[in-house]
N, C-alpha and C. Protein backbone atom coordinates (compact mmCIF):
# COMPACT_ATOMS: atom_id res chain seq x y z
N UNK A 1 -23.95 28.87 17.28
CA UNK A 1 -23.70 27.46 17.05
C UNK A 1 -24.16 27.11 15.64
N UNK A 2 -23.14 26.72 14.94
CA UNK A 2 -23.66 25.87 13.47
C UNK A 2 -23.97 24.80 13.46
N UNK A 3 -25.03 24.56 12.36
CA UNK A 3 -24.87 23.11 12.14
C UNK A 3 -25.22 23.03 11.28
N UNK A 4 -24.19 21.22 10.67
CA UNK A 4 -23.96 20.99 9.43
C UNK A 4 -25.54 20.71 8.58
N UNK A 5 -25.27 21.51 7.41
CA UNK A 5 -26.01 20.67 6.30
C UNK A 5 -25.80 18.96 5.76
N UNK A 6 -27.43 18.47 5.97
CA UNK A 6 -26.70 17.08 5.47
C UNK A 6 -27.38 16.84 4.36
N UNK A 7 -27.36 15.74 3.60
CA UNK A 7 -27.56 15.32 2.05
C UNK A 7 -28.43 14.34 1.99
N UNK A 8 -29.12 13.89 0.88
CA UNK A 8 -29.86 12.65 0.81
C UNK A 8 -29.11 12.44 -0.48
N UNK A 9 -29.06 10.79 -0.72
CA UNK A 9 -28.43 10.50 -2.13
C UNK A 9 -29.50 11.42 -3.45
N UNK A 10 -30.48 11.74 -3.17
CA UNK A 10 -31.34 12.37 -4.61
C UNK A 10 -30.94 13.30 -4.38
N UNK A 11 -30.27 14.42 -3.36
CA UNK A 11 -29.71 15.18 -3.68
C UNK A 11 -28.54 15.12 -4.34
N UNK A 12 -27.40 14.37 -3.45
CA UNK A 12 -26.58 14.15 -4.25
C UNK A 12 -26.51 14.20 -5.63
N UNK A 13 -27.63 13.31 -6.18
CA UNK A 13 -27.47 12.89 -7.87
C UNK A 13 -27.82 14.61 -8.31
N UNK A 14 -27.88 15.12 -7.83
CA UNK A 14 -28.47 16.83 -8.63
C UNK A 14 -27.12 18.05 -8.35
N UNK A 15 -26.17 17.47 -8.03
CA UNK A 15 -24.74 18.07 -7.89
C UNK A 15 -24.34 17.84 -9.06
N UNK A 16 -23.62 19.13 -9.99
CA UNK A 16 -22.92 19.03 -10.66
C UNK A 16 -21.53 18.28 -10.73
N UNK A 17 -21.67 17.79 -11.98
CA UNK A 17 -20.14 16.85 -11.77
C UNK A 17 -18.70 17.44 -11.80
N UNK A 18 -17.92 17.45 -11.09
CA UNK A 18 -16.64 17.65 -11.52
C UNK A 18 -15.63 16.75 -10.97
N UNK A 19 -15.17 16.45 -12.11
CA UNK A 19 -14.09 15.11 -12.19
C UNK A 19 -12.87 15.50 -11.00
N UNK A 20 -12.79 16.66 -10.92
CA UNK A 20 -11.63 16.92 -9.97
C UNK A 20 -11.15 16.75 -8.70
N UNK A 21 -12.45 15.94 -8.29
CA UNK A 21 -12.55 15.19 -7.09
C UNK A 21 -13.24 14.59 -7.02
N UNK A 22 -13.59 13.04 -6.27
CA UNK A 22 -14.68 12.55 -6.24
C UNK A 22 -14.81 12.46 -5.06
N UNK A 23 -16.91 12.52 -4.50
CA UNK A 23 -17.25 12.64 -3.62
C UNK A 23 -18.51 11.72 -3.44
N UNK A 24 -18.39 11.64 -2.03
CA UNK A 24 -19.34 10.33 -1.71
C UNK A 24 -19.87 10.85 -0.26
N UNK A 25 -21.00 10.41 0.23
CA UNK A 25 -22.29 10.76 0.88
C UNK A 25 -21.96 9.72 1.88
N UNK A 26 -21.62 10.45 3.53
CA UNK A 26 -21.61 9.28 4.08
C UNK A 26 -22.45 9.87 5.52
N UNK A 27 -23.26 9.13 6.13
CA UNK A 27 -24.55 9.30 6.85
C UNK A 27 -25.33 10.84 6.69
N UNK A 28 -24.90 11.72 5.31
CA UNK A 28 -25.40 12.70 5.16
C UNK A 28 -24.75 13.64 5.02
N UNK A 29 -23.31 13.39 4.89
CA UNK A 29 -22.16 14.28 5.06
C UNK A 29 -21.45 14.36 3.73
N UNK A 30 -21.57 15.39 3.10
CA UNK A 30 -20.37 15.38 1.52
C UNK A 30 -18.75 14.90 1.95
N UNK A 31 -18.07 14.28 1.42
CA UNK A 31 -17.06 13.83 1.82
C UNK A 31 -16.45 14.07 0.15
N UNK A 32 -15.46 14.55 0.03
CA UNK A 32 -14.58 15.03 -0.64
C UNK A 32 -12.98 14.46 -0.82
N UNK A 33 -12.71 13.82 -1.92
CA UNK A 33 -11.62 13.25 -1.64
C UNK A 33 -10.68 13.07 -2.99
N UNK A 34 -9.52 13.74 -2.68
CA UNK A 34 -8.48 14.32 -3.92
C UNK A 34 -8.07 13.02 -4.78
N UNK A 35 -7.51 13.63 -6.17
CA UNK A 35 -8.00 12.51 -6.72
C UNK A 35 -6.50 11.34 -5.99
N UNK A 36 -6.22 10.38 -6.84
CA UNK A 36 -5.50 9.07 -6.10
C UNK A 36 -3.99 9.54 -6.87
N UNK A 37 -3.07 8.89 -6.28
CA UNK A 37 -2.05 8.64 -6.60
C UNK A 37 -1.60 7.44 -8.05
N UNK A 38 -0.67 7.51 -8.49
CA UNK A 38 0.07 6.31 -9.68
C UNK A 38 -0.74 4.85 -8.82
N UNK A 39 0.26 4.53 -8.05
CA UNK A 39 0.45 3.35 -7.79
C UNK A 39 -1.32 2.93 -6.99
N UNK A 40 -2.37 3.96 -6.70
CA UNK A 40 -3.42 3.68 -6.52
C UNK A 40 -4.31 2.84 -7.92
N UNK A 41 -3.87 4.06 -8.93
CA UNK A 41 -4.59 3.86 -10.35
C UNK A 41 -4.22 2.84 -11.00
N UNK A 42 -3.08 2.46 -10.73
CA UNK A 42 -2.71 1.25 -11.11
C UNK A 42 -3.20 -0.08 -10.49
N UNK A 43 -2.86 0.12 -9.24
CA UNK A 43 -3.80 -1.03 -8.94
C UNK A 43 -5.00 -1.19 -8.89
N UNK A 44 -6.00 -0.56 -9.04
CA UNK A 44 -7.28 -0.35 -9.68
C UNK A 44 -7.23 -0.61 -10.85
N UNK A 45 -6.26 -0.57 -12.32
CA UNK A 45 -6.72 -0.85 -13.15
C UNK A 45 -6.10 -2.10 -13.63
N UNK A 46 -5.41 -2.64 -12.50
CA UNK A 46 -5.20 -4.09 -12.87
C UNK A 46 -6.13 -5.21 -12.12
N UNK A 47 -6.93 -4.84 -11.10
CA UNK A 47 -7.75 -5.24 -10.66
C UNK A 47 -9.01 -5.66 -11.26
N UNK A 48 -9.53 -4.23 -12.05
CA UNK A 48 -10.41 -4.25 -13.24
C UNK A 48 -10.01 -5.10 -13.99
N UNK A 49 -8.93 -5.01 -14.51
CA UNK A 49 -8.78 -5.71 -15.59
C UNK A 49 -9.05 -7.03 -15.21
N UNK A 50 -8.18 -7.52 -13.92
CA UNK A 50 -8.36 -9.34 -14.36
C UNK A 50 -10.01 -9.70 -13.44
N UNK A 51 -10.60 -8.88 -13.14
CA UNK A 51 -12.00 -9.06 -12.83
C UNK A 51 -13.17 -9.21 -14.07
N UNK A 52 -12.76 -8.35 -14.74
CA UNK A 52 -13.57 -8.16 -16.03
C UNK A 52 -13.66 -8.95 -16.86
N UNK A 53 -12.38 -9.52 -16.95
CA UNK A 53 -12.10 -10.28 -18.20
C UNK A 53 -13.00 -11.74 -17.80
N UNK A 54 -12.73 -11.68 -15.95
CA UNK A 54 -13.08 -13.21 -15.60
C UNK A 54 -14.43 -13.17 -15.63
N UNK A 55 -15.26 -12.26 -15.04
CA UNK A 55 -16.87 -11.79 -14.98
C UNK A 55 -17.14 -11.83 -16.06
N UNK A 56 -16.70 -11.71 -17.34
CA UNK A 56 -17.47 -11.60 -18.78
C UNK A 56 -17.64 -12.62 -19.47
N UNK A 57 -16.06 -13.53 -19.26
CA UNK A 57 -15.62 -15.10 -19.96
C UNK A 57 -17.00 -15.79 -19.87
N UNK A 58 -17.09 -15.69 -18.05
CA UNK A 58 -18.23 -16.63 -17.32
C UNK A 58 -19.58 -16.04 -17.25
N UNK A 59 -19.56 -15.11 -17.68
CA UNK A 59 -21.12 -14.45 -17.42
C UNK A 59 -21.59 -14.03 -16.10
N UNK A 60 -20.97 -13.98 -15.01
CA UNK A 60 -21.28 -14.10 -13.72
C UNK A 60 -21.86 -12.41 -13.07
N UNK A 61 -21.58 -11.46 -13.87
CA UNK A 61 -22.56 -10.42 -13.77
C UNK A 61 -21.72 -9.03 -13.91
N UNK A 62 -21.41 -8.22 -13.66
CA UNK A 62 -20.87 -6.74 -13.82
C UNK A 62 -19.92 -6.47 -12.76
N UNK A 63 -18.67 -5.27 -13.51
CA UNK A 63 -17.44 -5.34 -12.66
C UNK A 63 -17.76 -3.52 -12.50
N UNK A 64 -17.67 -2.85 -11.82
CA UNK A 64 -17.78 -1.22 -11.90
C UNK A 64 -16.77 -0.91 -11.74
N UNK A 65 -16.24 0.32 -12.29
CA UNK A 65 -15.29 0.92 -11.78
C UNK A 65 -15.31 2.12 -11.15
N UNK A 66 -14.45 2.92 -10.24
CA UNK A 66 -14.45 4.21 -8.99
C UNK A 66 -15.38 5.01 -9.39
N UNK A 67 -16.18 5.36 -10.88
CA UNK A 67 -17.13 6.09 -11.20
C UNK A 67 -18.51 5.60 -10.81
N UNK A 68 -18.25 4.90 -10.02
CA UNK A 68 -19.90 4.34 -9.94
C UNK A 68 -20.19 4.39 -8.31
N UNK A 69 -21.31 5.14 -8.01
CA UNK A 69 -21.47 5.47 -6.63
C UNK A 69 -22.84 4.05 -6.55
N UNK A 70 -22.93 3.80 -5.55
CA UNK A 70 -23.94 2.64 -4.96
C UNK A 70 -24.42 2.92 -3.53
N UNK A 71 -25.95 3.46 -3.29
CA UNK A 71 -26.62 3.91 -2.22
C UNK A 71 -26.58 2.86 -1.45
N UNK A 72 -25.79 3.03 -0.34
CA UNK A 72 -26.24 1.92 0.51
C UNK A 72 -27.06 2.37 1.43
N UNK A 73 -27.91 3.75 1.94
CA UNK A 73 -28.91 4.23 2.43
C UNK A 73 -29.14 5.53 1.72
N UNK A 74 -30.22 5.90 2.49
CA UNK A 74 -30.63 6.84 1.41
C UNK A 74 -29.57 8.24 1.72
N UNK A 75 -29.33 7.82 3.02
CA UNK A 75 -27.91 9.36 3.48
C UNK A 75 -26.69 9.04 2.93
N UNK A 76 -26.24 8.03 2.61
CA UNK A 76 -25.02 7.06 2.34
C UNK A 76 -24.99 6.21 0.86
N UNK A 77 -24.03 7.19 0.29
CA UNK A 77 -23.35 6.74 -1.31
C UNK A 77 -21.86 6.35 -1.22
N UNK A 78 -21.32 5.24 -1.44
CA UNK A 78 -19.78 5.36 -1.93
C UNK A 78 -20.37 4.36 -3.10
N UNK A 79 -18.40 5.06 -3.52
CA UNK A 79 -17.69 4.33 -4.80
C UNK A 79 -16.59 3.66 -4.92
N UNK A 80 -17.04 2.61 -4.15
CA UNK A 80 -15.56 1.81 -4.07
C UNK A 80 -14.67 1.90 -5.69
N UNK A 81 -13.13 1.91 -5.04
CA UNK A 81 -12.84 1.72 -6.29
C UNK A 81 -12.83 0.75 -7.41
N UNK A 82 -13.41 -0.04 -7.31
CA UNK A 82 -13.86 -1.42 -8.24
C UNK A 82 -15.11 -2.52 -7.62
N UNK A 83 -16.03 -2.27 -8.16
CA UNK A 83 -17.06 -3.37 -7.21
C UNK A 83 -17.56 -4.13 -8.20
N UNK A 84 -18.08 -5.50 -7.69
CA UNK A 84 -18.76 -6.57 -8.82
C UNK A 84 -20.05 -6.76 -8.44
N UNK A 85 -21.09 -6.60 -8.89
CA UNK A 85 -22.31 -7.28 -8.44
C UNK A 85 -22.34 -8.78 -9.65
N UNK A 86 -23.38 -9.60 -8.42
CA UNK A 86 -23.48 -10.90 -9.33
C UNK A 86 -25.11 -10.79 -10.19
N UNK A 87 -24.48 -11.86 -11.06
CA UNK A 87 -25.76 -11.97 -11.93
C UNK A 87 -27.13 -11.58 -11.64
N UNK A 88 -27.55 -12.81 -10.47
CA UNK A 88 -28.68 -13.03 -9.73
C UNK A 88 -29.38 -11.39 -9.01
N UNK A 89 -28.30 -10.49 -9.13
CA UNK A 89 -28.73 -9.19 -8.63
C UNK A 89 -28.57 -8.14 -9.52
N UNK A 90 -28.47 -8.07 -10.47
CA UNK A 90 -27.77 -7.02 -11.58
C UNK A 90 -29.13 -6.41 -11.49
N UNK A 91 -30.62 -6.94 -11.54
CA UNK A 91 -32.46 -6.39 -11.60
C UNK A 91 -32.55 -5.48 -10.94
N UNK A 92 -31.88 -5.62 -9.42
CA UNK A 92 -32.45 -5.01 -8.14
C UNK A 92 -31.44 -4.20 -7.90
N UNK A 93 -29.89 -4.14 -8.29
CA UNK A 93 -28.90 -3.65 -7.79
C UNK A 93 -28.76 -1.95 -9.38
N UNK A 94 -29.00 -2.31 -10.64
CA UNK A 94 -28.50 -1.65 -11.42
C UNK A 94 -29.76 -1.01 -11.73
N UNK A 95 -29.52 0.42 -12.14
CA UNK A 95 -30.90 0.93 -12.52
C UNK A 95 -30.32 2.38 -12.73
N UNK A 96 -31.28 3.42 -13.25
CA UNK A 96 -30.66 4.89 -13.29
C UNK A 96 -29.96 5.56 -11.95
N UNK A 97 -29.27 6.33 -12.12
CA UNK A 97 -28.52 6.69 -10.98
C UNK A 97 -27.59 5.71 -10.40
N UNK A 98 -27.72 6.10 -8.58
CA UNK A 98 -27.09 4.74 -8.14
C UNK A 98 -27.26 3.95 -8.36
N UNK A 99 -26.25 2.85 -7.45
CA UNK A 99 -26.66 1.50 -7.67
C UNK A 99 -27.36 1.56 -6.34
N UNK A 100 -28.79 0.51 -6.55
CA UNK A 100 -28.92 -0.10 -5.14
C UNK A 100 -28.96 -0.93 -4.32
N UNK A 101 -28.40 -0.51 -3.15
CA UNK A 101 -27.87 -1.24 -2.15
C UNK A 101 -26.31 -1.63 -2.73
N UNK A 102 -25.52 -2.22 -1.79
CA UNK A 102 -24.56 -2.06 -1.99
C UNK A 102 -24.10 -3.40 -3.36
N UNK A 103 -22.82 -3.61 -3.29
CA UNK A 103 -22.67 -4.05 -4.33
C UNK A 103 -22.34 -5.78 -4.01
N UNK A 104 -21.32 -7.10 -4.34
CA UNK A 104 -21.20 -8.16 -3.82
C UNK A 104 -19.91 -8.04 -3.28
N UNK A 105 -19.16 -7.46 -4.24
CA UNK A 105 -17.70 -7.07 -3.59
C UNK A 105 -17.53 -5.68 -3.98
N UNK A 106 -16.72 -4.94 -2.73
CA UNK A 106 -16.29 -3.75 -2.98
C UNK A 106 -14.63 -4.30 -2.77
N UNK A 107 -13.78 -2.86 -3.53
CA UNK A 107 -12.29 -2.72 -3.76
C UNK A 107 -12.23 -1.44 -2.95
N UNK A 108 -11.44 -1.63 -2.27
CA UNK A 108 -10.76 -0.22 -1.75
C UNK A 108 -9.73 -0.09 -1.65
N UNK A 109 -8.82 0.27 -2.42
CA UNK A 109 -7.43 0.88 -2.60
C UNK A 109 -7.36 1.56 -1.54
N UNK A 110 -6.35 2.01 -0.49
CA UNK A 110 -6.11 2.67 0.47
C UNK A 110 -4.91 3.55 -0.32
N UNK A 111 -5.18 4.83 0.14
CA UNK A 111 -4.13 5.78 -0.56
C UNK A 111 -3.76 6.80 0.69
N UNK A 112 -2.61 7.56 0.48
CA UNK A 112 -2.22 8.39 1.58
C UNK A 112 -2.88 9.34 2.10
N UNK A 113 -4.09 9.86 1.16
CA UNK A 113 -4.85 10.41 2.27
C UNK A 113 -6.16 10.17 2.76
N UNK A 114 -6.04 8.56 2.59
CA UNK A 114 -7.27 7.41 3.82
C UNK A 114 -6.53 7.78 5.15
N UNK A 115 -7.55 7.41 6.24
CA UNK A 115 -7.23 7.07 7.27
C UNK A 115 -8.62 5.62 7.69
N UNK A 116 -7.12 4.73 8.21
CA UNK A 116 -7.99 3.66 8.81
C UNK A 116 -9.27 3.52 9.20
N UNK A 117 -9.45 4.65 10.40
CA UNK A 117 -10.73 4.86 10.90
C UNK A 117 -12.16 4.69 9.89
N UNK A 118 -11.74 5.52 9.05
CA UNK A 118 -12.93 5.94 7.87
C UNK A 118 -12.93 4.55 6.86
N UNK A 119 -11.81 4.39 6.58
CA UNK A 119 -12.10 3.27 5.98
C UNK A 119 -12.72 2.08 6.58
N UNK A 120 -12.30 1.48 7.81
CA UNK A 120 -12.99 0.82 8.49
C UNK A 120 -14.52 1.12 8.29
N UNK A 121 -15.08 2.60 8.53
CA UNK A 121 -16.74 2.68 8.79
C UNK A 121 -16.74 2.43 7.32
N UNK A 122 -16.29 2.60 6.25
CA UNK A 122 -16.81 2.13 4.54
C UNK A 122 -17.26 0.78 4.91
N UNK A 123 -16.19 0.09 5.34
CA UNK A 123 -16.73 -1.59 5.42
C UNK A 123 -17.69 -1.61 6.18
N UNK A 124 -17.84 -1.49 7.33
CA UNK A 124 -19.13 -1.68 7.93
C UNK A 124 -20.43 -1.02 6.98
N UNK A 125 -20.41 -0.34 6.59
CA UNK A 125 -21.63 0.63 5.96
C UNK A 125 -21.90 -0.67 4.48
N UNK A 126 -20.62 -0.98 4.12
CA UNK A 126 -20.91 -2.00 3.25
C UNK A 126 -21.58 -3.27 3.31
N UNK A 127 -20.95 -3.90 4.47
CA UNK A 127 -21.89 -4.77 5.07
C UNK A 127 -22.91 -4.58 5.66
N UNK A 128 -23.53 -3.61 6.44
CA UNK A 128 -24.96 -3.48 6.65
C UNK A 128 -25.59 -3.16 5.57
N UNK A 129 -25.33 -2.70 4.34
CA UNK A 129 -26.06 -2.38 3.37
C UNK A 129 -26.01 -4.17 2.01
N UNK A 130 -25.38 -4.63 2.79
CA UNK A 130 -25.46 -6.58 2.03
C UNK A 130 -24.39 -6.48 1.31
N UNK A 131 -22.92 -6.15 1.33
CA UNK A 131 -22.09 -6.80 0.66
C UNK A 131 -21.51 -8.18 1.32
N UNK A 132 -21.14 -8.81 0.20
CA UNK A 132 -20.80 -9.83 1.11
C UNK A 132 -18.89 -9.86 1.35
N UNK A 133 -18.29 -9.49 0.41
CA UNK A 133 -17.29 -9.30 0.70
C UNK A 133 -16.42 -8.07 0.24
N UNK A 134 -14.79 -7.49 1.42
CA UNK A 134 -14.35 -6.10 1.03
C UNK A 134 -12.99 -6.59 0.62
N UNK A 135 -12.37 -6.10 -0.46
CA UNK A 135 -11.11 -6.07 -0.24
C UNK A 135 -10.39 -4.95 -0.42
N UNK A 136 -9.48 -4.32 1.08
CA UNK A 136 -8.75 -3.52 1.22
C UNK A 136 -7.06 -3.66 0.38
N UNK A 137 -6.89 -2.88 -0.70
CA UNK A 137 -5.48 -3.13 -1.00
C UNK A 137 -4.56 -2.01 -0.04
N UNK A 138 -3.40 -2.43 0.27
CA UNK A 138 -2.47 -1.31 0.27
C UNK A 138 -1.04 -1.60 -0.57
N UNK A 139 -1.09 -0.77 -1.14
CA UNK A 139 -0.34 -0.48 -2.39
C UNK A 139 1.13 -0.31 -1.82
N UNK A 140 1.69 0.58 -1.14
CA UNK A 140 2.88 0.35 -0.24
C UNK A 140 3.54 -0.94 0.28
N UNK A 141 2.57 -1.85 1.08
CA UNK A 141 2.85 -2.63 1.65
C UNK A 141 2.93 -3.71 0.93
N UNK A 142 2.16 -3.91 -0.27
CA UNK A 142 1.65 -4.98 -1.40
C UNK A 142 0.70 -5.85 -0.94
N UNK A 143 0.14 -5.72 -0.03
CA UNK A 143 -0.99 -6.77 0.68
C UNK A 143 -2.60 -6.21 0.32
N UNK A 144 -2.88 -7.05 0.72
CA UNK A 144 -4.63 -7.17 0.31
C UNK A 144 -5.33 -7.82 1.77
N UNK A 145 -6.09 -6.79 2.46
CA UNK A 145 -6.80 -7.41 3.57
C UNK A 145 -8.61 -8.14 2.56
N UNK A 146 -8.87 -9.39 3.07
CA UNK A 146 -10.15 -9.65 2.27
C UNK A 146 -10.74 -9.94 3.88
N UNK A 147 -12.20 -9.36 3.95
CA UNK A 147 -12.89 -9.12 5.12
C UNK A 147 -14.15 -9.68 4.28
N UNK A 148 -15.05 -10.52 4.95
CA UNK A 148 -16.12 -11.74 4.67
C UNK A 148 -16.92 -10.84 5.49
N UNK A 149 -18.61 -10.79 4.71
CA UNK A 149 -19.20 -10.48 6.11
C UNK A 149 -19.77 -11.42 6.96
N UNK A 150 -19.38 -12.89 7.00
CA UNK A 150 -19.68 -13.59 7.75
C UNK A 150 -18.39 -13.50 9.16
N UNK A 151 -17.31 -12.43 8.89
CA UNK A 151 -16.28 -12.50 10.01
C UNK A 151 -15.30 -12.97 9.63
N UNK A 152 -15.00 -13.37 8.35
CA UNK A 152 -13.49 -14.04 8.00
C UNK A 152 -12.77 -12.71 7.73
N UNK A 153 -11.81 -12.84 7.90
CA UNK A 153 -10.40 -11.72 8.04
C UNK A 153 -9.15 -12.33 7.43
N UNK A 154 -8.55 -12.35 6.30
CA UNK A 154 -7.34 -13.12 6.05
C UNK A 154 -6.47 -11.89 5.35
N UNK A 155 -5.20 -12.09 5.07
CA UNK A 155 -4.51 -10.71 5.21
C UNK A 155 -3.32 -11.77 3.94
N UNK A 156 -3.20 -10.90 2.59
CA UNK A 156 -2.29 -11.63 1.38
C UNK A 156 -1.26 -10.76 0.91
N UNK A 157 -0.15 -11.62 0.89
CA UNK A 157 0.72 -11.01 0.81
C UNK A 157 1.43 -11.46 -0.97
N UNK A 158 2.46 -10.70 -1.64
CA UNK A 158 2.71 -10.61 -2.53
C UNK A 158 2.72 -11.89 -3.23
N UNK A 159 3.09 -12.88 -2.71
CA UNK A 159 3.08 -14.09 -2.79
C UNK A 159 2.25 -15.22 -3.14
N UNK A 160 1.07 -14.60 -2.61
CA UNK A 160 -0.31 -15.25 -2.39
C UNK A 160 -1.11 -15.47 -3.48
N UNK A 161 -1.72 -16.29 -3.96
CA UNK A 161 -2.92 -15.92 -4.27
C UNK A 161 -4.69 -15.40 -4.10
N UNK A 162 -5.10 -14.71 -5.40
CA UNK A 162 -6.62 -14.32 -4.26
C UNK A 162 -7.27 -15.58 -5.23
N UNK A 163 -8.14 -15.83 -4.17
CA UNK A 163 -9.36 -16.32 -4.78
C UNK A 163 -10.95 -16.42 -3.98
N UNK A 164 -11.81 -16.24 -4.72
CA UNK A 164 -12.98 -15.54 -4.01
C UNK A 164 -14.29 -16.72 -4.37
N UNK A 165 -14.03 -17.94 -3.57
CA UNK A 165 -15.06 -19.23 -4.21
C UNK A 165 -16.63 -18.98 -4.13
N UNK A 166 -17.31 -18.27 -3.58
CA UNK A 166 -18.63 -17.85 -3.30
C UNK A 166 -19.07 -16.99 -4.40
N UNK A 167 -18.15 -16.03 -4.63
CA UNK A 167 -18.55 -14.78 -5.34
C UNK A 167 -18.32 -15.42 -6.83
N UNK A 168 -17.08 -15.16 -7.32
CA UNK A 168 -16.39 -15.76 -8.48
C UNK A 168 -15.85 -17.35 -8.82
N UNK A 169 -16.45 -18.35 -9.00
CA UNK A 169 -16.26 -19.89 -8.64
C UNK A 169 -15.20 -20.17 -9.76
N UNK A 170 -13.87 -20.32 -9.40
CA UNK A 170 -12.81 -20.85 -10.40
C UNK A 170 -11.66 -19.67 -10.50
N UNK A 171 -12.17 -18.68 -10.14
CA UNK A 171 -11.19 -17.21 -10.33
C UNK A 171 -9.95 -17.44 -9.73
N UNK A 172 -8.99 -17.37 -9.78
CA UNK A 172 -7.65 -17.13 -9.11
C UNK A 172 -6.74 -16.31 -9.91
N UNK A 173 -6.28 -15.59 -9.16
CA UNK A 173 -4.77 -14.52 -9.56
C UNK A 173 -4.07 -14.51 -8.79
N UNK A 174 -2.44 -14.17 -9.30
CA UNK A 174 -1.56 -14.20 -8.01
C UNK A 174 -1.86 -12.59 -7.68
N UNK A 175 -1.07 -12.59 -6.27
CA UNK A 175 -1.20 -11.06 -5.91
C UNK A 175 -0.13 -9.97 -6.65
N UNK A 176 0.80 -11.08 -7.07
CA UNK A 176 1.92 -10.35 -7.56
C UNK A 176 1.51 -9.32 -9.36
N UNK A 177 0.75 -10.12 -9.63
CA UNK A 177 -0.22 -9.01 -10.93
C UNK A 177 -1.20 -7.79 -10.74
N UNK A 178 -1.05 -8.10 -9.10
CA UNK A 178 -1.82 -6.11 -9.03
C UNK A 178 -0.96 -5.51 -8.77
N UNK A 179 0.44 -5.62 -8.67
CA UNK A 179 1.39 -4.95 -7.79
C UNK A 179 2.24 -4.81 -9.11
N UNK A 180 2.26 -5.57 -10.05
CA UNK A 180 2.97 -5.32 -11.54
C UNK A 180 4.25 -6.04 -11.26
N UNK A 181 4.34 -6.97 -10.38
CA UNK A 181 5.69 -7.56 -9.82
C UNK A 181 5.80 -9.10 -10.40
């Protein structure tokens, strides 16, 4: 009978890097995951973009991008693909290595080789570790699930606009500028 080796994030940080996949620590488990597709990277980097520009105008605190892992326990690292922490936390959240604890918003691009399941436990792991809000894109479909951790669930479609009044106060984009439409 085997059994698995598991990880602590300080281990983690002592793994050599290679860009050729990125990997993230989840209850102790290396998780390995090829890199993304076009239409992933794209919407990640239009996301960044109109996050950044708005987080910097206003000062409201730091935008990360998929390179940045954030301990949300000490067995458990992801890297969402775009996360913002706010001002008021940049002290406690930014420091060498990870980030800690999780971030205010995480991005998760869903790509073809997510499965629901797993993504689902990202969000939860996010919210027990204090994010306050997730947003799931899917790039296929053009929608954006935004999940509150107070229980709000609203689901946007190409049409829509996002806007995030707690986190980012004044921000709005249509949805149709992550989708390049």
């Amino acid at each position: 009978m085997s059994s698995k080796t598991l990880l602590t994030a300080s281990e983690l940080e002592q793994i050599p890097d290679d860009d050729s996949v990125q990997i993230e620590l989840d209850e102790g488990e290396l998780i390995r995951m090829p890199p993304a597709g076009m239409n992933h990277g794209d919407c990640g980097t239009e996301i960044t973009y109109l996050l950044k520009g708005y987080v910097k105008e206003h000062e409201l605190g730091k935008v990360y991008n998929a390179d940045t892992g954030f301990k949300l326990r000490e067995d458990t690292v992801r890297a969402p693909d775009v996360a913002f922490v706010r001002k008021s936390r940049l002290a406690e959240v930014h420091g060498k290595g990870f980030g800690k604890g999780a971030p205010d918003l995480a991005v998760e691009i869903f790509s073809p080789s997510d499965n629901v399941r797993q993504l689902m436990r990202k969000v939860k792991q996010y919210f027990a570790a204090g994010c306050h809000t997730v947003w799931i894109v899917y790039p296929e479909q053009r929608e954006m699930q935004i999940l509150e951790s107070s229980g709000a669930d609203r689901l946007l479609r190409i049409g829509d606009t996002i806007e995030a009044p707690e986190l980012l106060p004044g921000f709005s984009a249509r949805m149709a500028a992550i989708f390049g439409a």
